[in-house]
N, C-alpha and C. Protein backbone atom coordinates (compact mmCIF):
# COMPACT_ATOMS: atom_id res chain seq x y z
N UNK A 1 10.40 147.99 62.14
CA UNK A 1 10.36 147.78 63.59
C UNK A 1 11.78 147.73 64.14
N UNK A 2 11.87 148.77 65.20
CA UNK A 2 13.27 148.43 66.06
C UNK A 2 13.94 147.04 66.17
N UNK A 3 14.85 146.81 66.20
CA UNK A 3 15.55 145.17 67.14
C UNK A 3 16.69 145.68 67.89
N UNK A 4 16.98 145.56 68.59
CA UNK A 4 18.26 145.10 69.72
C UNK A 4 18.96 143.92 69.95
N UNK A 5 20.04 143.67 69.71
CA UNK A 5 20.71 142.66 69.99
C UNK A 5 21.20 143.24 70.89
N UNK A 6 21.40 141.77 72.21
CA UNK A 6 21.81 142.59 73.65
C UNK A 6 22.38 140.90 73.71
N UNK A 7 23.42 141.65 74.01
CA UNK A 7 24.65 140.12 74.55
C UNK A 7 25.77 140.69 75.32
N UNK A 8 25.53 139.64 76.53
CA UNK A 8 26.30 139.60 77.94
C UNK A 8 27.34 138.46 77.69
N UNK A 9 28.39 138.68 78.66
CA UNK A 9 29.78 137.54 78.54
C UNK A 9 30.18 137.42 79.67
N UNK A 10 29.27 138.20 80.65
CA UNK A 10 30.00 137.99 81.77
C UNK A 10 30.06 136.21 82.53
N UNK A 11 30.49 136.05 83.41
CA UNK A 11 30.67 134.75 84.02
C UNK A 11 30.18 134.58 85.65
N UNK A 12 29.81 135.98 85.72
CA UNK A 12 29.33 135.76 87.46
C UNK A 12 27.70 135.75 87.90
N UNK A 13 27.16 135.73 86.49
CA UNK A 13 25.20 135.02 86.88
C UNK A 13 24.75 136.40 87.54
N UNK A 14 24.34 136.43 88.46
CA UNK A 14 23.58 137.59 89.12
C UNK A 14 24.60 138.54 89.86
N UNK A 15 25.67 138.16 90.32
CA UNK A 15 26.89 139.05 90.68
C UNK A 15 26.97 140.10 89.77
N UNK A 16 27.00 139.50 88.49
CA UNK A 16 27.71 140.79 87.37
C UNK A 16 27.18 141.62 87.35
N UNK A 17 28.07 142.94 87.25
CA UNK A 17 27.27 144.52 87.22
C UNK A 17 27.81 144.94 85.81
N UNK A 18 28.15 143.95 84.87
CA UNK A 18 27.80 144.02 83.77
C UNK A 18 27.23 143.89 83.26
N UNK A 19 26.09 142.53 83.83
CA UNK A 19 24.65 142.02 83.40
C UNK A 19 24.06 143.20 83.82
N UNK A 20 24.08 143.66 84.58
CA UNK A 20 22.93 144.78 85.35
C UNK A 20 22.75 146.00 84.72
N UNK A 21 23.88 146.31 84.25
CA UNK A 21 23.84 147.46 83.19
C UNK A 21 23.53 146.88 82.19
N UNK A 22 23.80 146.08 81.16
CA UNK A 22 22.92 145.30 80.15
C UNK A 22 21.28 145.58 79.85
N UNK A 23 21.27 144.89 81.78
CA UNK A 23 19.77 144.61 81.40
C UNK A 23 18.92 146.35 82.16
N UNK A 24 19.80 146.76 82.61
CA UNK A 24 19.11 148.02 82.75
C UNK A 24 18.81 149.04 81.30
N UNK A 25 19.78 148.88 80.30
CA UNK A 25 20.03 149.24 79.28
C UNK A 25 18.79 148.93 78.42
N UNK A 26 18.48 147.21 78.51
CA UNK A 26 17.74 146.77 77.60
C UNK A 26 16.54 147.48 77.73
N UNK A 27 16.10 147.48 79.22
CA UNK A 27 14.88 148.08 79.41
C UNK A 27 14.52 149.08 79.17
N UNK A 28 15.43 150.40 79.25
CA UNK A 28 15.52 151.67 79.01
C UNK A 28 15.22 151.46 77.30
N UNK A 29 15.91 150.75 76.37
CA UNK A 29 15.70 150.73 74.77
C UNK A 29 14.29 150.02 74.60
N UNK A 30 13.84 149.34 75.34
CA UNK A 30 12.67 148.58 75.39
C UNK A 30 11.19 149.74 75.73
N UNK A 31 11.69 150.43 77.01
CA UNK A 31 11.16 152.24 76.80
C UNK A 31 10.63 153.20 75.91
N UNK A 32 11.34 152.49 75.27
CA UNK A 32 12.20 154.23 74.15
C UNK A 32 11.46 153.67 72.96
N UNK A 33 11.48 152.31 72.61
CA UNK A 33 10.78 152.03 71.34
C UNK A 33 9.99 150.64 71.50
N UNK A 34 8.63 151.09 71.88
CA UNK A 34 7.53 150.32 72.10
C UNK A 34 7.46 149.38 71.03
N UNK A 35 7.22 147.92 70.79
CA UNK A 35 7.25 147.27 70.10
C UNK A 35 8.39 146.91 69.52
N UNK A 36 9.63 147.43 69.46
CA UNK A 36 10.82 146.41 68.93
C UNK A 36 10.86 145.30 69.37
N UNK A 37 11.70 144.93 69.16
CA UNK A 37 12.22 143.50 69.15
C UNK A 37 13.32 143.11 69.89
N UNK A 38 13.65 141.85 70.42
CA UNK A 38 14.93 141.67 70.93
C UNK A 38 15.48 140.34 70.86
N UNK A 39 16.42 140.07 70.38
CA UNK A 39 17.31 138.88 70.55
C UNK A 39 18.24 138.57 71.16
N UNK A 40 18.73 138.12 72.05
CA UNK A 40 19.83 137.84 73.61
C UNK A 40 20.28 136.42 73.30
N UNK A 41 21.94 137.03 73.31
CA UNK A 41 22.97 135.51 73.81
C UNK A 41 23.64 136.27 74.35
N UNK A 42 23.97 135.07 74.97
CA UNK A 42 24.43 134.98 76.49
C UNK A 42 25.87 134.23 76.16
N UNK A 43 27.25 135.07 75.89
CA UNK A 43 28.48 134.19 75.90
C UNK A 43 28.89 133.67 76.95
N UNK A 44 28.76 134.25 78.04
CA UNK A 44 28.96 133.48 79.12
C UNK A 44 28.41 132.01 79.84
N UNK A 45 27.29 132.52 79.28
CA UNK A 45 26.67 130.47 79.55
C UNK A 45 26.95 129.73 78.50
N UNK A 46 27.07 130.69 77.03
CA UNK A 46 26.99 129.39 75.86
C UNK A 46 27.99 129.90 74.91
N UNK A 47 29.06 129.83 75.73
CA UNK A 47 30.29 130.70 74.49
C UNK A 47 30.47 130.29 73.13
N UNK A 48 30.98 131.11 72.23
CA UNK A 48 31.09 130.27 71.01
C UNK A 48 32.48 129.71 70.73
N UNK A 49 32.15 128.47 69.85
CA UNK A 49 33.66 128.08 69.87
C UNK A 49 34.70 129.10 69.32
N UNK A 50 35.75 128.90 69.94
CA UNK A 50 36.57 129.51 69.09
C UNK A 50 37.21 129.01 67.67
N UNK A 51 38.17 130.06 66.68
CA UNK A 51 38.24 129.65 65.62
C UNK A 51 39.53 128.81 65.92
N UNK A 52 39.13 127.18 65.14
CA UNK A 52 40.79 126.04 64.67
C UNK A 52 40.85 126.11 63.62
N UNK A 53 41.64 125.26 63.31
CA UNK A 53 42.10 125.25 62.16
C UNK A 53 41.22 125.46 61.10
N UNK A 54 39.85 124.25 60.89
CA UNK A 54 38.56 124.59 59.94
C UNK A 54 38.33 125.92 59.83
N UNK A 55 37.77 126.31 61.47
CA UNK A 55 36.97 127.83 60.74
C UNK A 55 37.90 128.80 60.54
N UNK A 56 39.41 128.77 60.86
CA UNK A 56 40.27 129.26 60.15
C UNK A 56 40.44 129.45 58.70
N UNK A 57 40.59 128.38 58.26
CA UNK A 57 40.92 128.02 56.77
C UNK A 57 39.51 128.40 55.62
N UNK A 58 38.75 128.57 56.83
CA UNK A 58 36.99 128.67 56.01
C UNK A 58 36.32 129.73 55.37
N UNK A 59 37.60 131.01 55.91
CA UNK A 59 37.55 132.47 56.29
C UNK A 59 38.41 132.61 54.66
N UNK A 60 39.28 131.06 54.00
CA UNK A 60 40.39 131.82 53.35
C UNK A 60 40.11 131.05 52.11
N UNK A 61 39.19 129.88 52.04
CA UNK A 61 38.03 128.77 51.24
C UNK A 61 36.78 129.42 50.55
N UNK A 62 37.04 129.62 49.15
CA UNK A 62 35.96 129.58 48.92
C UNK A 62 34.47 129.07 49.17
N UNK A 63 33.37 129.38 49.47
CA UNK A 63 32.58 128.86 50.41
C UNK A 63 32.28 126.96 49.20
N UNK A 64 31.89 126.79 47.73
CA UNK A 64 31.74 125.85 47.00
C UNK A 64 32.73 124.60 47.69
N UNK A 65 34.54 125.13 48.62
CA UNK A 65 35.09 124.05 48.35
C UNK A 65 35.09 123.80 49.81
N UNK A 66 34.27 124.47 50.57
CA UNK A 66 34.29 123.86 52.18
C UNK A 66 34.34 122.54 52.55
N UNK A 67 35.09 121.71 53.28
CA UNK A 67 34.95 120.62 54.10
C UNK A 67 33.78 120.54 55.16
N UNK A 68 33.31 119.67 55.30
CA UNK A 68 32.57 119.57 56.10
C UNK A 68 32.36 120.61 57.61
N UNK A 69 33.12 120.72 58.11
CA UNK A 69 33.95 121.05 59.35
C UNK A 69 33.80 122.61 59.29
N UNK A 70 34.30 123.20 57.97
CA UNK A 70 34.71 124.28 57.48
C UNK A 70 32.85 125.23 57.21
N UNK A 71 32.20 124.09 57.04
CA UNK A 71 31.18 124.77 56.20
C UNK A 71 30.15 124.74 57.71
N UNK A 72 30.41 123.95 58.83
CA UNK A 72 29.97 124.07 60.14
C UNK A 72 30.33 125.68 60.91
N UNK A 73 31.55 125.82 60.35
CA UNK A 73 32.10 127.54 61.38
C UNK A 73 31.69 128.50 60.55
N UNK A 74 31.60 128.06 59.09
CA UNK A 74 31.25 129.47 58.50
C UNK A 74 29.37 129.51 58.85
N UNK A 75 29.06 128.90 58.25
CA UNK A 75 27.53 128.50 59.10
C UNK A 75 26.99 129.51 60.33
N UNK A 76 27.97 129.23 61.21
CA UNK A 76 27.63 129.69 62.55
C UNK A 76 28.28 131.19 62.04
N UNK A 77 29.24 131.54 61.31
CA UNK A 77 29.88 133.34 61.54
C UNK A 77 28.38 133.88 60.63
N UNK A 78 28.02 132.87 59.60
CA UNK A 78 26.65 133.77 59.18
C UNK A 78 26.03 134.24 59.97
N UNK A 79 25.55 133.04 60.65
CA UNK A 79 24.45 133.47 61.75
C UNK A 79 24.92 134.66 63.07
N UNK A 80 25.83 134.76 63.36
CA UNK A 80 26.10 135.54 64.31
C UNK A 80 26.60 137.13 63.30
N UNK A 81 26.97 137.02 61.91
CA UNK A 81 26.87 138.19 61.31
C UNK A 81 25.41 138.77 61.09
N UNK A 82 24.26 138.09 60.72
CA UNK A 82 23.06 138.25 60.54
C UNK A 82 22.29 138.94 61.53
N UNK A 83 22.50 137.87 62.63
CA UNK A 83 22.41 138.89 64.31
C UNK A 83 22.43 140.47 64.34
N UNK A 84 23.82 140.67 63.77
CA UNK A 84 24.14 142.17 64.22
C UNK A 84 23.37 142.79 62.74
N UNK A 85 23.36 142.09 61.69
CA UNK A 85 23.00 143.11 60.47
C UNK A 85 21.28 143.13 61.00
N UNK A 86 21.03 142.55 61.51
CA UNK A 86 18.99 142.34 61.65
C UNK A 86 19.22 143.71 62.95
N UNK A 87 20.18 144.21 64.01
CA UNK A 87 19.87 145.08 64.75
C UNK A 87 20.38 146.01 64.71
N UNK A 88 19.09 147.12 65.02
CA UNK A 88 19.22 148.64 64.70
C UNK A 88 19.84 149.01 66.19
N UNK A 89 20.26 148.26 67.08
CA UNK A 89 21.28 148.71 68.35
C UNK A 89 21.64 147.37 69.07
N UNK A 90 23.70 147.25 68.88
CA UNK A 90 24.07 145.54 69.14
C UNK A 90 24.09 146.53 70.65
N UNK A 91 23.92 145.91 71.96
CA UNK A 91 24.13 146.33 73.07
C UNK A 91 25.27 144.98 73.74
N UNK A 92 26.79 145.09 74.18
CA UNK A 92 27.56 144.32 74.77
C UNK A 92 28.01 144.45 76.02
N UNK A 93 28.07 143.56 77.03
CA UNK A 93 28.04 143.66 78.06
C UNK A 93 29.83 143.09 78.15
N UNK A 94 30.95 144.10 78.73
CA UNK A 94 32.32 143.82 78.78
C UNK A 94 32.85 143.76 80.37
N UNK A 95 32.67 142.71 80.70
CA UNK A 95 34.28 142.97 81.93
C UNK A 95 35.37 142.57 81.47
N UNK A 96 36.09 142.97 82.59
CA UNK A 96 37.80 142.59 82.09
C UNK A 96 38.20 141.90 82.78
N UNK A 97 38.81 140.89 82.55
CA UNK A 97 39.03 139.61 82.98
C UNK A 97 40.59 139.17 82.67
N UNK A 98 41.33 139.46 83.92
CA UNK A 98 42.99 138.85 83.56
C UNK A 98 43.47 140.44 82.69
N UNK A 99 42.73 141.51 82.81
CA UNK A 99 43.32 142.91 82.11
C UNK A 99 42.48 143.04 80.25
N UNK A 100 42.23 141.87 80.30
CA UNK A 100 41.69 142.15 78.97
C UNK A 100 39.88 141.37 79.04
N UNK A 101 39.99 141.36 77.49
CA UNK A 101 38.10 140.69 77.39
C UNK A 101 37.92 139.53 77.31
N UNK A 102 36.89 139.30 77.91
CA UNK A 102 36.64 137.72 78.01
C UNK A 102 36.75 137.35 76.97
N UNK A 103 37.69 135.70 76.69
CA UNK A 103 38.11 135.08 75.71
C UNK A 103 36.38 134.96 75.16
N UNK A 104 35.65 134.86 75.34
CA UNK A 104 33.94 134.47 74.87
C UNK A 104 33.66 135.83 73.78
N UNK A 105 34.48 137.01 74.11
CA UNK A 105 34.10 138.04 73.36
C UNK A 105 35.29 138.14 71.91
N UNK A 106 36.44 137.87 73.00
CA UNK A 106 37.44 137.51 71.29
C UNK A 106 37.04 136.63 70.44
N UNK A 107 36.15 135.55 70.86
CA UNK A 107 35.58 134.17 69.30
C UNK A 107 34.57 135.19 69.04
N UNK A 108 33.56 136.07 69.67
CA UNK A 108 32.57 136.57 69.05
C UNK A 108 33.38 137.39 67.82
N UNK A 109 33.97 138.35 68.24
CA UNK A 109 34.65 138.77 67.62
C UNK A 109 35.09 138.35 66.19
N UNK A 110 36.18 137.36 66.23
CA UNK A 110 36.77 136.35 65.75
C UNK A 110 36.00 136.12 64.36
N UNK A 111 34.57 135.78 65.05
CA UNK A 111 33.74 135.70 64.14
C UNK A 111 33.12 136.42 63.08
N UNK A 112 32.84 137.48 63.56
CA UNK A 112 32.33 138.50 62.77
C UNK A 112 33.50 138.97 61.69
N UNK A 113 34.77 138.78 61.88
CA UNK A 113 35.44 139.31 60.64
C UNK A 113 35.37 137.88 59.36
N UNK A 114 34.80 138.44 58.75
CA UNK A 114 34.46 137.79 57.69
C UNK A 114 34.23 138.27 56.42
N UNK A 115 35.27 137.71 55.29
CA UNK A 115 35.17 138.65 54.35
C UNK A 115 33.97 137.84 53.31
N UNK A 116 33.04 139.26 52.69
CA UNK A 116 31.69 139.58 52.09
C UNK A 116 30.58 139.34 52.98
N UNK A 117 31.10 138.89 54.58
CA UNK A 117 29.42 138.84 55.28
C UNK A 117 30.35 140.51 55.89
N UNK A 118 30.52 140.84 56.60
CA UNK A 118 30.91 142.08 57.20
C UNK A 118 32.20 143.11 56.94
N UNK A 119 33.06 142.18 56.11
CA UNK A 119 33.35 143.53 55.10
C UNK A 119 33.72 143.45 53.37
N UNK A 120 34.07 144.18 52.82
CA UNK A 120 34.27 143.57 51.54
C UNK A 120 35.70 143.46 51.05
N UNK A 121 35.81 142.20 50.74
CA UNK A 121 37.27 141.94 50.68
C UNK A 121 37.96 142.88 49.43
N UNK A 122 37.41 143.54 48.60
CA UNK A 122 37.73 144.24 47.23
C UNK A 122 38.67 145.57 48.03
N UNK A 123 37.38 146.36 48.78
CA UNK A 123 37.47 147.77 48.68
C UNK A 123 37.91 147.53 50.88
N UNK A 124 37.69 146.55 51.18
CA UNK A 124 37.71 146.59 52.45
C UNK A 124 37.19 147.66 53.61
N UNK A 125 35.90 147.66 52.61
CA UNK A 125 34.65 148.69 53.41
C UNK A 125 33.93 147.47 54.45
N UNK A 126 33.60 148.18 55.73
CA UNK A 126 32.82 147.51 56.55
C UNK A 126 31.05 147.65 55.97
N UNK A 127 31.00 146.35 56.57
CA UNK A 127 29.62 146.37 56.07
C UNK A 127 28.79 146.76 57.63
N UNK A 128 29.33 146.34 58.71
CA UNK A 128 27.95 146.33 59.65
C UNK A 128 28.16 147.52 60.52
N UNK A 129 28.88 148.94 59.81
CA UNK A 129 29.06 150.07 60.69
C UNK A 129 27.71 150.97 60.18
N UNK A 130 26.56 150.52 60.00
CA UNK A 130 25.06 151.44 60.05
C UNK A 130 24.47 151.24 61.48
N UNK A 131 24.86 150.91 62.48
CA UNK A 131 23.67 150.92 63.21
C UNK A 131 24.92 150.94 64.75
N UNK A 132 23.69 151.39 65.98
CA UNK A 132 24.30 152.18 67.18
C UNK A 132 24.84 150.69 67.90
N UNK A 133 26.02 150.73 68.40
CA UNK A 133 27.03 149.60 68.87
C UNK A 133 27.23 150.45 70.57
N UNK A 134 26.52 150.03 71.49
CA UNK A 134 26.72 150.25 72.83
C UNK A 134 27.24 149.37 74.02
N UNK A 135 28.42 149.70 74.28
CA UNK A 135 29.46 148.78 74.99
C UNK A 135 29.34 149.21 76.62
N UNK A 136 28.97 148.20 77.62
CA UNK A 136 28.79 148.76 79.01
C UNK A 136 29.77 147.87 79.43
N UNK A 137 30.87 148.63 79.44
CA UNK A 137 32.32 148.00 80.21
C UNK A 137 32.00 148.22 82.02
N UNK A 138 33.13 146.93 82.65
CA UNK A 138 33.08 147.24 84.23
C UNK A 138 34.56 146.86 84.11
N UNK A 139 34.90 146.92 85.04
CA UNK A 139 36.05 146.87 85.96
C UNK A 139 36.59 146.55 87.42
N UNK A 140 36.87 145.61 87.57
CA UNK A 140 36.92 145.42 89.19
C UNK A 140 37.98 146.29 90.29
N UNK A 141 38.96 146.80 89.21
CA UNK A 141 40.17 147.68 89.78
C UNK A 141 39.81 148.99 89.24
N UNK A 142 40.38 149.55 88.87
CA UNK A 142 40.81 151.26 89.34
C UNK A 142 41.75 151.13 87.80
N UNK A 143 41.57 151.63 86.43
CA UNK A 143 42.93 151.93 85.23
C UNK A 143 42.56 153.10 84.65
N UNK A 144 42.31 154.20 85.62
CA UNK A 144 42.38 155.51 85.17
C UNK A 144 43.30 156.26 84.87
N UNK A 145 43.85 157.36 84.42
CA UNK A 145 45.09 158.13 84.20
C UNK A 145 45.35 158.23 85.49
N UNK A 146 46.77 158.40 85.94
CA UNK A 146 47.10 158.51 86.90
C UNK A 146 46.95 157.72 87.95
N UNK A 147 46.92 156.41 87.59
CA UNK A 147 46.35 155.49 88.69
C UNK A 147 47.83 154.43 88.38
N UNK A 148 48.14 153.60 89.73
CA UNK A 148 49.21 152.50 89.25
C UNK A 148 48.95 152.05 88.27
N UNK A 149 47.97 151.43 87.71
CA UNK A 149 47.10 150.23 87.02
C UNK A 149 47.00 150.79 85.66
N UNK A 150 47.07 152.15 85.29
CA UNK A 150 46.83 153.03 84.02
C UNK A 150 47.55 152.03 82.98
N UNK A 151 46.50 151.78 81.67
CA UNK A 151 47.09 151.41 80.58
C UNK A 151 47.22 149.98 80.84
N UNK A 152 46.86 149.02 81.93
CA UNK A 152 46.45 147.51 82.20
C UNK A 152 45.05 146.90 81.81
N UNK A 153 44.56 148.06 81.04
CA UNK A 153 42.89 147.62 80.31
C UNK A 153 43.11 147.45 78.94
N UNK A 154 43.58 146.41 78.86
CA UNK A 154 43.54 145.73 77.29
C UNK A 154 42.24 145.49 76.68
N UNK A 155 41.12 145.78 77.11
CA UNK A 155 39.77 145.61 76.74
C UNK A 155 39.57 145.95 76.05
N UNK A 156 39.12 147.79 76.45
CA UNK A 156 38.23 148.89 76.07
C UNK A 156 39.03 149.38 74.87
N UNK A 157 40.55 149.09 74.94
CA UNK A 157 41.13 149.83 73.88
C UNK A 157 41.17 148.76 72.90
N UNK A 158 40.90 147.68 72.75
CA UNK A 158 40.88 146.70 71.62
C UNK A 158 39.86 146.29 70.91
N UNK A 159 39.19 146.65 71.28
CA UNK A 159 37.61 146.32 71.18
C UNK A 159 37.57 147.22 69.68
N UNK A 160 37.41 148.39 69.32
CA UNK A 160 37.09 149.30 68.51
C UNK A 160 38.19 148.66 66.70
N UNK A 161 39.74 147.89 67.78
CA UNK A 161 40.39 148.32 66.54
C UNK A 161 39.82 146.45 66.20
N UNK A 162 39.94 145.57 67.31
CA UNK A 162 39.33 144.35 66.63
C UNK A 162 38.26 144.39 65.47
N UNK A 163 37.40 145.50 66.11
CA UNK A 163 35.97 144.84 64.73
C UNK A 163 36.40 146.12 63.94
N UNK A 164 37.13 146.82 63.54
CA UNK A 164 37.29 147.92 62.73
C UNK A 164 37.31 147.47 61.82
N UNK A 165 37.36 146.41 61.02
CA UNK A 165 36.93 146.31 59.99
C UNK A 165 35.91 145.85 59.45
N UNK A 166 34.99 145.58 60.45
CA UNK A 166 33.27 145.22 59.95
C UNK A 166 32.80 147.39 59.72
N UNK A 167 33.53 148.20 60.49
CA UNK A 167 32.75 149.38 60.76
C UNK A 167 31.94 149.53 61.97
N UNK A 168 31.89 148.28 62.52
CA UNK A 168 31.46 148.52 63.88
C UNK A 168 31.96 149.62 64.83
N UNK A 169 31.41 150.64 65.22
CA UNK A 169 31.97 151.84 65.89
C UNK A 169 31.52 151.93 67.29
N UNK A 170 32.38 151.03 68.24
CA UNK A 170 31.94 151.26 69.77
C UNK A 170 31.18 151.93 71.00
N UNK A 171 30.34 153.07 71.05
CA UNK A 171 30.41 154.00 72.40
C UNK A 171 30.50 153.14 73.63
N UNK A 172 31.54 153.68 74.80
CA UNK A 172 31.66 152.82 75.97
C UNK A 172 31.12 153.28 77.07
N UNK A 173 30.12 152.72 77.90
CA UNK A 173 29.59 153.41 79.03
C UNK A 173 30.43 152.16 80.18
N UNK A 174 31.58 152.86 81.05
CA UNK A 174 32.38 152.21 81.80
C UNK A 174 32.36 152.24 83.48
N UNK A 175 32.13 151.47 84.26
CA UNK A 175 31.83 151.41 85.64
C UNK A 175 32.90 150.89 86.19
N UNK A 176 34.31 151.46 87.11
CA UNK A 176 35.46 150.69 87.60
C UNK A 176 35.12 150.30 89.18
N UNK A 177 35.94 149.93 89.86
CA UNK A 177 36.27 149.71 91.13
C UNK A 177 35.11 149.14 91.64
N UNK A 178 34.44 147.50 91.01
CA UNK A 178 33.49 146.80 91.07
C UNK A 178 33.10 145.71 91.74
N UNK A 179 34.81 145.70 92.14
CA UNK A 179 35.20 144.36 93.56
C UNK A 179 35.77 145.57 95.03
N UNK A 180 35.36 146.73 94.81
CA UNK A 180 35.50 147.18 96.07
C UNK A 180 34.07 146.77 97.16
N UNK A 181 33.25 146.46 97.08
CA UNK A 181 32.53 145.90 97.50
C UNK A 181 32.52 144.48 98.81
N UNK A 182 33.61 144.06 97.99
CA UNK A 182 34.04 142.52 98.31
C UNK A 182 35.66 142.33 98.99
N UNK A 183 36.29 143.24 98.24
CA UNK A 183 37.35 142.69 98.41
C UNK A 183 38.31 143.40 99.79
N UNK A 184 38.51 143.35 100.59
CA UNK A 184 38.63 144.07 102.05
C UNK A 184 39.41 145.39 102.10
N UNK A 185 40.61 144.95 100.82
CA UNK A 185 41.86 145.33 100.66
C UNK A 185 41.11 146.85 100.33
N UNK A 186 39.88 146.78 99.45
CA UNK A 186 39.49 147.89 98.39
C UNK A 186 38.72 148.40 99.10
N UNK A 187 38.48 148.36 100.48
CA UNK A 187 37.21 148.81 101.32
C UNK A 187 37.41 150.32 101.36
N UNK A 188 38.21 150.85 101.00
CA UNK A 188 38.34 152.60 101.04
C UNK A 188 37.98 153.14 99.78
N UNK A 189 37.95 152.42 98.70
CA UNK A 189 37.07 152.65 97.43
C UNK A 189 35.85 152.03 97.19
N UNK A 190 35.11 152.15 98.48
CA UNK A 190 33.77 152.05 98.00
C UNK A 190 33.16 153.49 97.33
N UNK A 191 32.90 154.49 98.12
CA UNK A 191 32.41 155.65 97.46
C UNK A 191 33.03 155.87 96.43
N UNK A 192 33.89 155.96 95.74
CA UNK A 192 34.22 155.56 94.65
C UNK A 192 33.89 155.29 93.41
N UNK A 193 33.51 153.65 94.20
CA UNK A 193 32.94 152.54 93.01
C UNK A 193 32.15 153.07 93.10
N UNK A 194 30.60 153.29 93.90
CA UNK A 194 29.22 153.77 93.94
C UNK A 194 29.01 154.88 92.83
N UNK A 195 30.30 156.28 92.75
CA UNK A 195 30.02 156.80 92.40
C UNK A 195 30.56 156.83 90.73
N UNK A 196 31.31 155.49 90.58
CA UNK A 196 31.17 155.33 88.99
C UNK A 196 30.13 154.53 88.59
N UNK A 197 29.82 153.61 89.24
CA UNK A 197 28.66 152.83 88.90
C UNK A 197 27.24 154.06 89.01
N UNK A 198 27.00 154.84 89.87
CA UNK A 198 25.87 155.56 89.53
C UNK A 198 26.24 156.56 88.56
N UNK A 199 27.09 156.80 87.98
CA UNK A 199 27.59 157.64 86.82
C UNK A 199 27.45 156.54 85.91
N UNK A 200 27.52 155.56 85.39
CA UNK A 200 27.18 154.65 84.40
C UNK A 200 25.61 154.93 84.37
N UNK A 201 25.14 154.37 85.50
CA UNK A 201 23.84 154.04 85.45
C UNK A 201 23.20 155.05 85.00
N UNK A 202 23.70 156.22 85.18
CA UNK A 202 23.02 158.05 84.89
C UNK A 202 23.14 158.10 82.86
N UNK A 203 24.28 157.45 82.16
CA UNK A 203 24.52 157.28 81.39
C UNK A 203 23.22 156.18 80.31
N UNK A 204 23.47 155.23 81.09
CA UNK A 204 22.47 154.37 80.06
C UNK A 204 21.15 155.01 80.23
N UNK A 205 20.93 155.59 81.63
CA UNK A 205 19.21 156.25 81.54
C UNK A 205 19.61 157.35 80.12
N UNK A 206 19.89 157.54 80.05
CA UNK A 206 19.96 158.91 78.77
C UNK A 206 20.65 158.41 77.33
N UNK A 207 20.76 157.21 77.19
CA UNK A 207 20.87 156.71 76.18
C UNK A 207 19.86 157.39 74.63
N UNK A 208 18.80 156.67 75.40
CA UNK A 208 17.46 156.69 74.10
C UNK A 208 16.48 157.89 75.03
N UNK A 209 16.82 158.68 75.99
CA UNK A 209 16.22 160.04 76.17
C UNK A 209 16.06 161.17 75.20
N UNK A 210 14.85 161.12 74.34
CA UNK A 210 14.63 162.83 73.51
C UNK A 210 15.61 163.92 73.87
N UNK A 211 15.89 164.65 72.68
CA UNK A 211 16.75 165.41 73.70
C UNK A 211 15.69 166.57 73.83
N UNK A 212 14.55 166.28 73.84
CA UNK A 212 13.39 167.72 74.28
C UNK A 212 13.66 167.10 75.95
N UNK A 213 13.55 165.78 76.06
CA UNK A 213 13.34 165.91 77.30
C UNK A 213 14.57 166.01 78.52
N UNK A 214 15.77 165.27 77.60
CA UNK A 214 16.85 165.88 78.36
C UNK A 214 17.42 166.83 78.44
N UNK A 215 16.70 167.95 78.09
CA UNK A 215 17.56 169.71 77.94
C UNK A 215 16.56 169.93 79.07
């Protein structure tokens, strides 16, 4: 049976048009394969801690000589490695926040490198690069080529080399200029934004589309 892991980080509740692509996403995979399954966290309401000193040291501890403390963070990187190994598509919901990813996505992160749950410390093969990893980035500005802002998205480009060593292999479906909406200054990039956000949205519909039916 299918599963999906689908996890959002955004911080703006019903605002986010990162949630929206998420959950437009989910539904479309929910479509596509009748009866899977799904499991959802939410970093943004219930972030995970990040790594101190313990789940630092826990990563470098044989698991027999854990401290208490130690055997609490590795605990939790199981469980959030297990997550992604139980789904046949992790779906992540990315804005950029301050130019880069929400600190909620660097502990996820953080977490998952773990040597013998996601890669192997011998041969330093990833373990959790079998299955489809779909990233629906937004953007509230404009960091296209040729734009002032070009090369101020510390996100999208870190993302791939952070978990590169689980094998996790990214595709990014990206929506910019997401506070033109709101913000007065950006009121001449609305058509714009509309027309990257309905170019996203054109994207996740054709995700899990046959390709009998999309030719």
């Amino acid at each position: 049976m299918a599963h999906l892991l689908h996890i959002d980080s955004s911080i703006q509740g019903d605002r986010s048009v990162s949630r929206r692509l998420t959950d437009r996403a989910a539904r479309a995979w929910r479509a596509a394969h009748p009866g899977g399954t799904v499991h959802y966290r939410d970093l943004g309401a219930e972030p995970l801690p990040h790594l101190d000193q313990a789940g630092g040291l826990a990563r470098m501890t044989p698991p027999e000589q854990h401290s208490p403390a130690q055997r609490e963070s590795w605990a939790l990187t199981e469980q959030l490695v297990n997550e992604v190994l139980r789904a046949d598509t992790v779906l992540l919901g990315l804005p950029l926040y301050n130019f880069a990813a929400p600190s909620s996505v660097k502990a996820w992160v953080d977490h998952l490198i773990a040597p013998g749950l996601a890669y192997d410390p011998e041969t330093q093969a990833g373990l959790l690069g079998d299955r489809e990893f779909i990233v629906l980035a937004t953007r509230g500005g404009g960091y296209a080529p040729g734009t002032p802002r070009e090369g101020w998205d510390h996100a999208e480009p870190w993302l791939p080399h952070g978990l590169a060593m689980t094998g996790l292999q990214p595709r990014f479906i990206t929506a910019e200029l997401t506070l033109a909406g709101v913000n007065p200054a950006m009121a001449g990039l609305v058509p714009l934004a509309q027309e990257s956000l309905a170019a996203a949205e054109r994207a996740v519909d054709e995700l899990w589309v046959p390709a009998a039916a999309a030719a």
